[in-house]
C-alpha atoms as a PDB file:
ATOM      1  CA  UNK A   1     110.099 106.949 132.966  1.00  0.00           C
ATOM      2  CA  UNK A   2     106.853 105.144 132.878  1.00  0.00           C
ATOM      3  CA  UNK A   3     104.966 103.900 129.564  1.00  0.00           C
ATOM      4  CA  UNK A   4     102.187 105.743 128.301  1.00  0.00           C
ATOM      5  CA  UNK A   5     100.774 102.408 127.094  1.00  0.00           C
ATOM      6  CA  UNK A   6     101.016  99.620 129.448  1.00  0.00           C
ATOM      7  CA  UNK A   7     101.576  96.102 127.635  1.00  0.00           C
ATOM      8  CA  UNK A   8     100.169  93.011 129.790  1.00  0.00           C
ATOM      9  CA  UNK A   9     100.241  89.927 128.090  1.00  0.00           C
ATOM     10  CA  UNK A  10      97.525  86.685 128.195  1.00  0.00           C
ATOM     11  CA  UNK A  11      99.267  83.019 128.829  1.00  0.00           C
ATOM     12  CA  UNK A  12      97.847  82.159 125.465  1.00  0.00           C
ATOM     13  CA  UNK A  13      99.481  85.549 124.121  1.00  0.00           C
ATOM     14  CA  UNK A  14     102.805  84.864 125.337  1.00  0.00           C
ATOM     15  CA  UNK A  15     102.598  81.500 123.907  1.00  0.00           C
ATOM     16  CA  UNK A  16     102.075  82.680 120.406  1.00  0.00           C
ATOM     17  CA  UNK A  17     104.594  85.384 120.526  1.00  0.00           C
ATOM     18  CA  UNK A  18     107.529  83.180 122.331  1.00  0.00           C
ATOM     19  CA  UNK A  19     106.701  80.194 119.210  1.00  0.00           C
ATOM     20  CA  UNK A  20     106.923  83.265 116.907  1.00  0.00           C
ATOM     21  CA  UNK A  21     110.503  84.605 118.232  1.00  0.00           C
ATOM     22  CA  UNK A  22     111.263  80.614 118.588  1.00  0.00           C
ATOM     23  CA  UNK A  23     110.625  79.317 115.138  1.00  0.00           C
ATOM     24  CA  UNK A  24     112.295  82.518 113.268  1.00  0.00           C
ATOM     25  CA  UNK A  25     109.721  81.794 109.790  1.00  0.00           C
ATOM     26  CA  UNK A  26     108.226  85.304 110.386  1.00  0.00           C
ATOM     27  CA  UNK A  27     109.621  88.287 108.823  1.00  0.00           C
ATOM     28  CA  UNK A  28     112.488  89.850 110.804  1.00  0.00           C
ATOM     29  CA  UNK A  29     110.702  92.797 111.467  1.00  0.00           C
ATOM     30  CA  UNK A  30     107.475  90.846 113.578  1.00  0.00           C
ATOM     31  CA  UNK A  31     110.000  88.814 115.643  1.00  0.00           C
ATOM     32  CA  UNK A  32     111.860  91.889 116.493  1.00  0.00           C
ATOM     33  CA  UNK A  33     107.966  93.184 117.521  1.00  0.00           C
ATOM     34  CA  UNK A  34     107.425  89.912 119.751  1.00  0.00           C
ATOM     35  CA  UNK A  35     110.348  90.308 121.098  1.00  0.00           C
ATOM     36  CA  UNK A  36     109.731  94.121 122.287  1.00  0.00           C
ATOM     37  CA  UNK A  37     106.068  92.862 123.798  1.00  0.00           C
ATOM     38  CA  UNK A  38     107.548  89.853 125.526  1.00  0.00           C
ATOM     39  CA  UNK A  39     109.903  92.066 127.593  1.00  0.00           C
ATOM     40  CA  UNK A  40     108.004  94.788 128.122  1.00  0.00           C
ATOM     41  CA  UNK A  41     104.892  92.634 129.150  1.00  0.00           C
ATOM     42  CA  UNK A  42     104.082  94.113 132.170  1.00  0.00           C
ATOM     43  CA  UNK A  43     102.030  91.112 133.899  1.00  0.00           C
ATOM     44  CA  UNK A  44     102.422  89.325 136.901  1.00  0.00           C
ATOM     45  CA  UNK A  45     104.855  87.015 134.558  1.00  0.00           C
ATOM     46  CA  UNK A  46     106.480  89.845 132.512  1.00  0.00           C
ATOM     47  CA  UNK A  47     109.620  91.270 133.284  1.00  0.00           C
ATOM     48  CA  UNK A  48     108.337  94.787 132.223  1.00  0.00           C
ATOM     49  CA  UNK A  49     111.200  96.531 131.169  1.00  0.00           C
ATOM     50  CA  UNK A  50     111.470  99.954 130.160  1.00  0.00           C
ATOM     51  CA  UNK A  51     111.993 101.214 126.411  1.00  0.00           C
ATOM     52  CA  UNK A  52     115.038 102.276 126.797  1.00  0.00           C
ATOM     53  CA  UNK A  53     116.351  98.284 128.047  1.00  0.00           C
ATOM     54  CA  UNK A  54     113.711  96.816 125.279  1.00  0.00           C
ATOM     55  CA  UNK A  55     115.377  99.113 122.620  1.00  0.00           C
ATOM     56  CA  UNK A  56     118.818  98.249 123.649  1.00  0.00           C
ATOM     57  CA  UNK A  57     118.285  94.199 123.928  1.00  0.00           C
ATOM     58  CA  UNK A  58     116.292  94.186 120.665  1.00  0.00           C
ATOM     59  CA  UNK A  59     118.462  96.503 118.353  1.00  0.00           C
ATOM     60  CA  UNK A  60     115.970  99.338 117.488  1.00  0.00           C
ATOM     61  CA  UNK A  61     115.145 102.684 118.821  1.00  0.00           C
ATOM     62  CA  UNK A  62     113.024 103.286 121.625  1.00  0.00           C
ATOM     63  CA  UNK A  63     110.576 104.938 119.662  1.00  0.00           C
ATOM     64  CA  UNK A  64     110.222 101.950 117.864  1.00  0.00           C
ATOM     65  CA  UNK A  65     109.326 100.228 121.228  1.00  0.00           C
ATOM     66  CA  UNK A  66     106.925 102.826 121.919  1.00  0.00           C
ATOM     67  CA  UNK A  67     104.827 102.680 118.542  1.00  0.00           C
ATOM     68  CA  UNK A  68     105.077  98.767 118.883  1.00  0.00           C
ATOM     69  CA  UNK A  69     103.527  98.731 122.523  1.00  0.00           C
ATOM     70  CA  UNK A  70     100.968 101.707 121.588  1.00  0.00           C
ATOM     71  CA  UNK A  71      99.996  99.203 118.533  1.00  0.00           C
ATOM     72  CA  UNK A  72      98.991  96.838 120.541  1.00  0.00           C
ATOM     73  CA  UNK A  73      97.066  98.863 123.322  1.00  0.00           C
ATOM     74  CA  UNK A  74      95.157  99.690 120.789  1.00  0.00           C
ATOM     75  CA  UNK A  75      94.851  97.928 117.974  1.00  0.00           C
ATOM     76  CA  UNK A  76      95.297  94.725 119.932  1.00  0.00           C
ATOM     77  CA  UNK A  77      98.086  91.791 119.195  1.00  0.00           C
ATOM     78  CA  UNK A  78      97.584  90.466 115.204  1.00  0.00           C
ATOM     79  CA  UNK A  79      98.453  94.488 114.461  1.00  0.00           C
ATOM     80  CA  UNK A  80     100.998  94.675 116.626  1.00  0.00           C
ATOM     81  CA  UNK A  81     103.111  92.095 114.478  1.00  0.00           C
ATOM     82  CA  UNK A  82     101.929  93.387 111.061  1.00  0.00           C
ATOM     83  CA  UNK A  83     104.737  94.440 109.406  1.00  0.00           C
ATOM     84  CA  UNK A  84     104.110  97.998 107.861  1.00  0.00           C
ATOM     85  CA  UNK A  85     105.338  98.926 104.365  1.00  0.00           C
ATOM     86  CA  UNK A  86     107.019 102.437 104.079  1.00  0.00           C
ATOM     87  CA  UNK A  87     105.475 106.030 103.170  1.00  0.00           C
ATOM     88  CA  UNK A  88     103.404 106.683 100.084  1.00  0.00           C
ATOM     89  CA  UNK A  89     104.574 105.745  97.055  1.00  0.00           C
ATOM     90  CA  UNK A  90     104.965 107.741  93.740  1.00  0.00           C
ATOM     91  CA  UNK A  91     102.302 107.147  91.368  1.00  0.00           C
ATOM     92  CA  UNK A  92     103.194 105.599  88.082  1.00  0.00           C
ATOM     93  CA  UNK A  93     103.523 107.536  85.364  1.00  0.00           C
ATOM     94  CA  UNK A  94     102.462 105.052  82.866  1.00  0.00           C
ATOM     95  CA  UNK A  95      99.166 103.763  83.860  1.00  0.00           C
ATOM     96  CA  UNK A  96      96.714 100.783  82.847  1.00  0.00           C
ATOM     97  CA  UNK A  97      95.856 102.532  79.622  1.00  0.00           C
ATOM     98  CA  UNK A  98      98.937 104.146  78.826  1.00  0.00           C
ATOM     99  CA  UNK A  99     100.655 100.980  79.325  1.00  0.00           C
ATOM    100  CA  UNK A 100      98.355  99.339  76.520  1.00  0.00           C
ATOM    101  CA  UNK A 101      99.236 102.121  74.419  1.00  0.00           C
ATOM    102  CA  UNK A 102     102.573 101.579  74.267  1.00  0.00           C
ATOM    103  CA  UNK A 103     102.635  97.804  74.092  1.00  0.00           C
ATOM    104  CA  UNK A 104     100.478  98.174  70.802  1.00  0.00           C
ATOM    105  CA  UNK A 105     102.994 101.152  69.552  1.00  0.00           C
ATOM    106  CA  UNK A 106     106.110  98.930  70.587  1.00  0.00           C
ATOM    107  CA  UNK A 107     104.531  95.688  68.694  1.00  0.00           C
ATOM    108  CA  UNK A 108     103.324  98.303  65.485  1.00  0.00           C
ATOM    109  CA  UNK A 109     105.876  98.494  62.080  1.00  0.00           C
ATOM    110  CA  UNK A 110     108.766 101.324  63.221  1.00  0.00           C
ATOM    111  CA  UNK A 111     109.039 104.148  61.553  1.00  0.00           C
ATOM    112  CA  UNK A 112     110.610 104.633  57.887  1.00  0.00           C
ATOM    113  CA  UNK A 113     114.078 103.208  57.521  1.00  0.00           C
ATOM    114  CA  UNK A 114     114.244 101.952  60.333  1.00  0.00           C
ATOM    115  CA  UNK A 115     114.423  98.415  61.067  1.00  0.00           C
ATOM    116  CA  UNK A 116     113.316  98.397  64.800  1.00  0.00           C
ATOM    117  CA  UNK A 117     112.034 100.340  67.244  1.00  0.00           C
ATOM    118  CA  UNK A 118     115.354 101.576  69.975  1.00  0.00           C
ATOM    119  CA  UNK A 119     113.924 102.523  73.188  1.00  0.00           C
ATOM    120  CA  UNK A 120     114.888 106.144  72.765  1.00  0.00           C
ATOM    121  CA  UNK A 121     113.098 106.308  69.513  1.00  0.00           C
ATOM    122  CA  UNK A 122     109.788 104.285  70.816  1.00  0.00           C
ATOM    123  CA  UNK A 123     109.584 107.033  73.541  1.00  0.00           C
ATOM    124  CA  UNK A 124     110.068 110.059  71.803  1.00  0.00           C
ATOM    125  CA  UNK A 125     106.987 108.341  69.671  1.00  0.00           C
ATOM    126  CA  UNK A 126     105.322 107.662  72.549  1.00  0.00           C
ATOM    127  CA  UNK A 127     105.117 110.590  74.256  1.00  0.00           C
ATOM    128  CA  UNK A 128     104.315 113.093  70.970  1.00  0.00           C
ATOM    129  CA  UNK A 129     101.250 110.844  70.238  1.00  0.00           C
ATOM    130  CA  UNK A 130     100.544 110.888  74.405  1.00  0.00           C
ATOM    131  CA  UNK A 131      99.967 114.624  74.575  1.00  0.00           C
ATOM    132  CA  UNK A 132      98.799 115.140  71.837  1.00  0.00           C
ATOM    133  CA  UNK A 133      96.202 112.516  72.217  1.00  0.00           C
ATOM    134  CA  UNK A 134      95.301 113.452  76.060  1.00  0.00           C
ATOM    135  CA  UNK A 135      96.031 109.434  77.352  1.00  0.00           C
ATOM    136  CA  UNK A 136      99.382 110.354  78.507  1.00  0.00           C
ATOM    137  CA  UNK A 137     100.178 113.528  81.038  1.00  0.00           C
ATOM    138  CA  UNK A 138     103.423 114.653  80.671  1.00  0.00           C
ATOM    139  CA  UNK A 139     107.148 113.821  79.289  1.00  0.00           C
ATOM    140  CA  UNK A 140     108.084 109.930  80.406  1.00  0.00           C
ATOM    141  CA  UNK A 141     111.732 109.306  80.237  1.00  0.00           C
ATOM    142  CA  UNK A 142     113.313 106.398  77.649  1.00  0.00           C
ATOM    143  CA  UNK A 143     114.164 104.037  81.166  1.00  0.00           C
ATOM    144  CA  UNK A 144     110.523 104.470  81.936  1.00  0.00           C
ATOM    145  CA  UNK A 145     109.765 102.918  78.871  1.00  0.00           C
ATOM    146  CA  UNK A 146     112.033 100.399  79.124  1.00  0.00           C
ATOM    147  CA  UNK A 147     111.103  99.238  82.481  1.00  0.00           C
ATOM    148  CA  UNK A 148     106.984  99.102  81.442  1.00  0.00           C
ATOM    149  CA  UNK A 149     108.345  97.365  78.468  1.00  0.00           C
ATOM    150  CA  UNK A 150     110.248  94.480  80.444  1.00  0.00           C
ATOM    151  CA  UNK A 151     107.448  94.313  83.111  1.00  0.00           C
ATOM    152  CA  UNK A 152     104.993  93.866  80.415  1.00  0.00           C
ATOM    153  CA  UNK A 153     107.249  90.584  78.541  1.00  0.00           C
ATOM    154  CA  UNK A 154     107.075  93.326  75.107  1.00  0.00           C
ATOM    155  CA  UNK A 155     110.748  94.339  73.941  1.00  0.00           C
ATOM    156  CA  UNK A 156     110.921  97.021  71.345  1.00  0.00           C
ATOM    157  CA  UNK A 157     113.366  94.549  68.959  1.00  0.00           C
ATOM    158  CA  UNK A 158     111.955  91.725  70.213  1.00  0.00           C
ATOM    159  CA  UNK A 159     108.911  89.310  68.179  1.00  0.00           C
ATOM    160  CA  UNK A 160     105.531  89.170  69.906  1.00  0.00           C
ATOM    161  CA  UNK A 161     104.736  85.916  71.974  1.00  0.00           C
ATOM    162  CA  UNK A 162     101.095  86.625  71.214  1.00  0.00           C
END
């Protein structure tokens, strides 16, 4: 079976990928990509193999070699390599000002008879005064609050670093 998209390679393009696949300080992913264009270079100095052989000698599928060699049809050789993050990602449920929110609740005096804030308790707070107040869109859990607290250096026992 013939390629829909035929990959001929330049001198100075075979240059750049064979130092890429020979120096390995690329990510794994765009040496396993030079590798694919180098054999399926179809050029007088290619060996032009087929996906199937590409896929085998390289360790992915031959779908793989197929987006890889349509990539660089089109989109030409620097694309080709880029290594492309997964799907979409989930938006976060606690935002810019959301998060500000509940650093300045977390750093505030906890409630009555209490000594500290506990996680549990600082979200429970949180997310009353969130709806209620229209900043906040629906229930977050207590290891959502936890993690925006830890990314943000603010601990719910802990003193501020101001």
């Amino acid at each position: 079976m013939s390629a829909k998209y035929a990959v001929s390679l330049s001198d100075a393009q075979r240059d750049r990928l064979d130092d890429l696949t020979r120096t390995g300080r690329s990510h794994a992913r765009a040496i396993r990509h030079a590798r694919t264009l180098l054999l399926a270079d179809a050029s007088d100095d290619g060996p032009a193999w087929d996906d199937e052989r590409v896929a085998a000698a390289v360790g992915c599928s031959p779908a793989t070699v197929a987006r890889t060699r349509k990539r660089f049809v089109e989109e030409g050789l620097d694309q080709a390599l880029r290594v492309r993050r997964g799907g979409p990602r989930r938006q976060p449920k606690i935002d810019g000002a959301a998060e500000a929110h509940l650093v300045a609740l977390a750093c505030s005096e906890p409630p009555a008879g209490r000594a500290a804030w506990t996680v549990r308790l600082l979200a429970d707070r949180y997310v009353s005064l969130g709806v209620a107040e229209g900043w906040l869109d629906g229930p977050v859990s207590c290891e959502t609050v936890r993690q925006t607290l830890k990314k943000t250096c603010c601990g719910p026992t802990g003193s501020s670093s101001g």
